[in-house]
C-alpha atoms as a PDB file:
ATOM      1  CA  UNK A   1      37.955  26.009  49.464  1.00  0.00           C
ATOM      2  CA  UNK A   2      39.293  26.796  52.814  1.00  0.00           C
ATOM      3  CA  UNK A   3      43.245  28.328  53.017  1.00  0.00           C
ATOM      4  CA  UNK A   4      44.072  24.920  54.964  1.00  0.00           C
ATOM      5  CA  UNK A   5      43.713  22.992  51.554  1.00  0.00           C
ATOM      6  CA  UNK A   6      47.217  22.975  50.111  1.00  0.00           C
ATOM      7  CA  UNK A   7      47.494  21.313  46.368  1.00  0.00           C
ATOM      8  CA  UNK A   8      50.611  21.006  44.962  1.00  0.00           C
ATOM      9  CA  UNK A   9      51.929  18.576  41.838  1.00  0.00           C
ATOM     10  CA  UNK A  10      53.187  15.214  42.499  1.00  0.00           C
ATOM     11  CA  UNK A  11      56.432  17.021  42.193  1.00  0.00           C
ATOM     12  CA  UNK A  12      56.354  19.213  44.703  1.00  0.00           C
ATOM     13  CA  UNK A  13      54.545  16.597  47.244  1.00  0.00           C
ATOM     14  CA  UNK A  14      57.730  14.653  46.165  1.00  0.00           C
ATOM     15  CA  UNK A  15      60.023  17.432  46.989  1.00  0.00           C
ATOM     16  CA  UNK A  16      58.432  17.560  50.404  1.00  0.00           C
ATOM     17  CA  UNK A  17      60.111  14.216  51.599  1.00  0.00           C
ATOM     18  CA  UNK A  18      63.190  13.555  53.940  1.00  0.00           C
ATOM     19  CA  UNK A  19      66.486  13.301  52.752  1.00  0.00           C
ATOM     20  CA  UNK A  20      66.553   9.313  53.091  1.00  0.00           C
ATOM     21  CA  UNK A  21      63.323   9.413  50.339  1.00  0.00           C
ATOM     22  CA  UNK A  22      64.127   7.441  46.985  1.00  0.00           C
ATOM     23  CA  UNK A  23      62.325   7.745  44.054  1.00  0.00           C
ATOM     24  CA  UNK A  24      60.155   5.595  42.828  1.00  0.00           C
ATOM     25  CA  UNK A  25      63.123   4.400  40.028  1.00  0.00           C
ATOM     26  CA  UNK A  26      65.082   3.665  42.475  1.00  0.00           C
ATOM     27  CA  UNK A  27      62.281   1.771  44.348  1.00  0.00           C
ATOM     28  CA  UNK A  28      61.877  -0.485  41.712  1.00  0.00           C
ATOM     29  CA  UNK A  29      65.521  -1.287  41.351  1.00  0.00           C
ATOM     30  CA  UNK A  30      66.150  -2.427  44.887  1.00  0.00           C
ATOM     31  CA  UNK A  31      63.034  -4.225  45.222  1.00  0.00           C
ATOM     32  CA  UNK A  32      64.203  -6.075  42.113  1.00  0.00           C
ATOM     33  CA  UNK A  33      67.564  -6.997  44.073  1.00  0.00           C
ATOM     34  CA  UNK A  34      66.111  -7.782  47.081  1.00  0.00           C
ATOM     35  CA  UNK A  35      63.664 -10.557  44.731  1.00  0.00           C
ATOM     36  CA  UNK A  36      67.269 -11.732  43.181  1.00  0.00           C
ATOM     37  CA  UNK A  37      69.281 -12.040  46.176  1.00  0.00           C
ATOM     38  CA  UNK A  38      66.439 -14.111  48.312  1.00  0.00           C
ATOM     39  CA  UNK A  39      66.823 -16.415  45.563  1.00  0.00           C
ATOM     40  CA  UNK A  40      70.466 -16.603  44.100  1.00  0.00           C
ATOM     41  CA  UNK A  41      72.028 -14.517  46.382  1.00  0.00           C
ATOM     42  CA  UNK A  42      74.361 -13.134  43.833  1.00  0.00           C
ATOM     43  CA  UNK A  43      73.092 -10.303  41.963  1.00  0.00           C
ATOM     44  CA  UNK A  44      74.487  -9.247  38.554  1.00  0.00           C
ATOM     45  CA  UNK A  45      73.932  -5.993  36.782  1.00  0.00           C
ATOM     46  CA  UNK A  46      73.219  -8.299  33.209  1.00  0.00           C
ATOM     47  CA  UNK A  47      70.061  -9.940  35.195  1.00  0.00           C
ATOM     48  CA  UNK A  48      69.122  -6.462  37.110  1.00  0.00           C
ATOM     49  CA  UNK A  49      68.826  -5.123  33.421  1.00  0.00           C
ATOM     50  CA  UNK A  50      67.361  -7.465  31.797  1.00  0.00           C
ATOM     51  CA  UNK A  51      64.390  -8.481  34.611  1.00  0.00           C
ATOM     52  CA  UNK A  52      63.687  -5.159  34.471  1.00  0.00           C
ATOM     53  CA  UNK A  53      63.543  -4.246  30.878  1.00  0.00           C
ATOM     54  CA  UNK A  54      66.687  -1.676  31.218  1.00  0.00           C
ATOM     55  CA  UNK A  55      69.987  -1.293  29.225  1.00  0.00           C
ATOM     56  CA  UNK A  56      73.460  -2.807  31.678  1.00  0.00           C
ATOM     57  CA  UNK A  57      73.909   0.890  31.426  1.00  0.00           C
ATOM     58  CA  UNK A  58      71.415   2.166  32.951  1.00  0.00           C
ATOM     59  CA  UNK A  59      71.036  -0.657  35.861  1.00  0.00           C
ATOM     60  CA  UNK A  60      74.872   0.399  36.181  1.00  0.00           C
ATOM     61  CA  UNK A  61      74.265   3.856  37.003  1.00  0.00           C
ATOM     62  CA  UNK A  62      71.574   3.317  39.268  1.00  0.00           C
ATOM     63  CA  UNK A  63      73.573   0.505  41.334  1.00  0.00           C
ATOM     64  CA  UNK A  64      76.192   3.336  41.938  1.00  0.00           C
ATOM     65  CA  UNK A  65      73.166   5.765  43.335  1.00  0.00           C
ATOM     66  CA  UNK A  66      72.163   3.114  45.742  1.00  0.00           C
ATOM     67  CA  UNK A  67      75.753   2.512  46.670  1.00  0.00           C
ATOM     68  CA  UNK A  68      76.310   5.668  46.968  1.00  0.00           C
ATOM     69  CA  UNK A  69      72.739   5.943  49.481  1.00  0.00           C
ATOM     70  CA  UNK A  70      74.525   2.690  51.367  1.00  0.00           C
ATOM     71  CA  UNK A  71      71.668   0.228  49.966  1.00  0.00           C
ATOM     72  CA  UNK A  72      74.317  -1.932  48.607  1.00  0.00           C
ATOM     73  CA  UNK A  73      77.807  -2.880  47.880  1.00  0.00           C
ATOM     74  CA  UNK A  74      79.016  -3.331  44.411  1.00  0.00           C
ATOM     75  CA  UNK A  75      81.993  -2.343  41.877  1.00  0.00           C
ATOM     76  CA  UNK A  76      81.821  -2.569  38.093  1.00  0.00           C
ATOM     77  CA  UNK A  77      81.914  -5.789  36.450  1.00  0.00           C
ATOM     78  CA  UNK A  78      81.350  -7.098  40.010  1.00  0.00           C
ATOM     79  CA  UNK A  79      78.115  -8.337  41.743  1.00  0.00           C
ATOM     80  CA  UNK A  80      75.635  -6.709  44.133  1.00  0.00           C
ATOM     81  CA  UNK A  81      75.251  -7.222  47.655  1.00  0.00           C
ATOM     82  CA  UNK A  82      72.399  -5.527  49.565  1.00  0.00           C
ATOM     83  CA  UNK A  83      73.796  -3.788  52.958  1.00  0.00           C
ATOM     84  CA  UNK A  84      72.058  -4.043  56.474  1.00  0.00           C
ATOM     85  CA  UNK A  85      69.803  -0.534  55.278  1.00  0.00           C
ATOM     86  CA  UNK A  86      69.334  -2.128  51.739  1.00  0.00           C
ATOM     87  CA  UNK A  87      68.133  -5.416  53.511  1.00  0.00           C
ATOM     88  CA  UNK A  88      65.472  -3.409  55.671  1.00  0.00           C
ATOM     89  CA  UNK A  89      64.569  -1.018  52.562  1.00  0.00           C
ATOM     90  CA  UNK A  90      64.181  -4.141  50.530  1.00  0.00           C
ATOM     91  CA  UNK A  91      62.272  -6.373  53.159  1.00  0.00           C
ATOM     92  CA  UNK A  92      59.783  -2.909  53.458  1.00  0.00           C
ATOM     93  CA  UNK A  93      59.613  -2.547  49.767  1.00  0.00           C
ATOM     94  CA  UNK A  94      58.650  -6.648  48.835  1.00  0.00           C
ATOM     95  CA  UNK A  95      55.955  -6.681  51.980  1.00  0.00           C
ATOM     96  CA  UNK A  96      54.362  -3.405  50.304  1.00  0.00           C
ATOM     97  CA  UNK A  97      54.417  -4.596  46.890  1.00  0.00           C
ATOM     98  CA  UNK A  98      52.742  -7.748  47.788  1.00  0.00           C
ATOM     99  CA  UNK A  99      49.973  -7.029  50.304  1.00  0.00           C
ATOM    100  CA  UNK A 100      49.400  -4.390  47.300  1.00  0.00           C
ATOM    101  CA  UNK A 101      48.839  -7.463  44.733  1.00  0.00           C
ATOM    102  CA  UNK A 102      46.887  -9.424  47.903  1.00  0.00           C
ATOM    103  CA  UNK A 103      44.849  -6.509  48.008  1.00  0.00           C
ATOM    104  CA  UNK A 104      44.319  -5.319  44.333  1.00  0.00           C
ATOM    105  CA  UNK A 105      43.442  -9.381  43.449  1.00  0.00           C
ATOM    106  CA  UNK A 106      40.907  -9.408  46.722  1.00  0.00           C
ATOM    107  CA  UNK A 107      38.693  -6.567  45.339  1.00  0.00           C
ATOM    108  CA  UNK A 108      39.217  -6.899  41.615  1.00  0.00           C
ATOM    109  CA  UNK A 109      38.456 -10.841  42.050  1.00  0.00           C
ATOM    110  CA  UNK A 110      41.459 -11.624  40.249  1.00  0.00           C
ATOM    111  CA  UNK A 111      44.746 -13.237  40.480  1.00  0.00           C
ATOM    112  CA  UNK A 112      46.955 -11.390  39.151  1.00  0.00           C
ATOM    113  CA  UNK A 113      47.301  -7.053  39.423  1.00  0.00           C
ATOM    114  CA  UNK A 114      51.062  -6.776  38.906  1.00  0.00           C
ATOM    115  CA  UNK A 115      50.684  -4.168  36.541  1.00  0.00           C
ATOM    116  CA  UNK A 116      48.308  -2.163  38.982  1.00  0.00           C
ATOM    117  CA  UNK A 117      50.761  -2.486  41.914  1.00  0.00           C
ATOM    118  CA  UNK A 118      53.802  -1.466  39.935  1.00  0.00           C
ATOM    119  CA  UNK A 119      51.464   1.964  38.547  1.00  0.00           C
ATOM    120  CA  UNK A 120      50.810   2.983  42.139  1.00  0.00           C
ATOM    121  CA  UNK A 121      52.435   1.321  44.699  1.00  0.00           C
ATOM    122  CA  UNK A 122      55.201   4.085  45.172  1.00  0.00           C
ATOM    123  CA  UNK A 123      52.012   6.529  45.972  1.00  0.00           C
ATOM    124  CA  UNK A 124      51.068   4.549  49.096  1.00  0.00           C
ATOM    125  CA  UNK A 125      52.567   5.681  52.643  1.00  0.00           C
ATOM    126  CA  UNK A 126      53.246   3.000  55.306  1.00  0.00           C
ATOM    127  CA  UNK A 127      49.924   4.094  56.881  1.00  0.00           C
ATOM    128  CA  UNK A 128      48.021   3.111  54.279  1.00  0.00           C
ATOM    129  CA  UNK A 129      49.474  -0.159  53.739  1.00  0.00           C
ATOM    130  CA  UNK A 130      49.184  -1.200  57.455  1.00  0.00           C
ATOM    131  CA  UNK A 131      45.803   0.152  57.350  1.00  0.00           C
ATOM    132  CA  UNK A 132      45.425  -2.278  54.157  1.00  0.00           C
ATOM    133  CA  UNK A 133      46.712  -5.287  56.050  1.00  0.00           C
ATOM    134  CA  UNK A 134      44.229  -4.408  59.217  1.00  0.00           C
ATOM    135  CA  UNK A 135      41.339  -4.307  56.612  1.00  0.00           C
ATOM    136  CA  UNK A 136      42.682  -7.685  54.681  1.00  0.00           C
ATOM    137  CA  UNK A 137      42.990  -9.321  58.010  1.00  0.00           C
ATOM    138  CA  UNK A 138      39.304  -8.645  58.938  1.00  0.00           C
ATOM    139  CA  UNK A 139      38.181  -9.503  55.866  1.00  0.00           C
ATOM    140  CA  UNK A 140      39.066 -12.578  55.348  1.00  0.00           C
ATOM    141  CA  UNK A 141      37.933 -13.681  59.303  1.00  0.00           C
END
């Protein structure tokens, strides 16, 4: 192995991001807002938590992280609002999750890989899924 192969745990290639990384938690939340808001456009913390399996509690404390990052605007007991950068985040977040499913469906002849997509699709850089799209795009011409 050659001293310009650097391995390092998923961790550390974590700790290696910018300062406007989220985690993948936190991925999962917003994306989950941004699916609620296109269609009610009121977002509670009782549906966050329960669409995503979570205690209020817990969908509580994460809506104050992403306030607190300037995805969204919310107080307790109140309802969610994504902000201009939560709208763009979100918008980012949805197109990657589904080209993913396109993608994972297209070469697994299936129609449905949700549970594939939601296993890796934090691992994927924006590279890769435009690379994805270019490859979908030829593919099905």
């Amino acid at each position: 192995m050659s001293n310009q192969d650097e391995f390092y745990t998923l961790k550390g290639y974590s700790l290696m991001g910018d300062e406007n990384t989220i985690t993948s938690a936190m991925e999962d939340y917003l994306e989950m807002i941004c699916r609620i808001s296109s269609e009610n456009k009121v977002v509670r913390i009782k549906q966050l938590s329960e669409l995503l399996h979570v205690k209020p509690s817990s969908a509580s404390k994460m809506a104050a992280i992403l306030k607190a990052k300037g995805f969204i605007e919310f107080e307790k007991y109140g309802h969610i609002t994504l902000t201009e950068k939560g709208n763009l985040m979100g918008a980012s977040l949805l197109y990657r999750h589904d080209l993913l499913h396109q993608f994972f469906c297209l070469i697994n002849h299936s129609d449905n890989e949700l549970t594939l997509v939601e296993k890796i699709e934090h691992f994927i850089d924006k590279n890769t899924v435009d690379n994805i799209k270019e490859w979908i795009d030829k593919t099905k011409t």
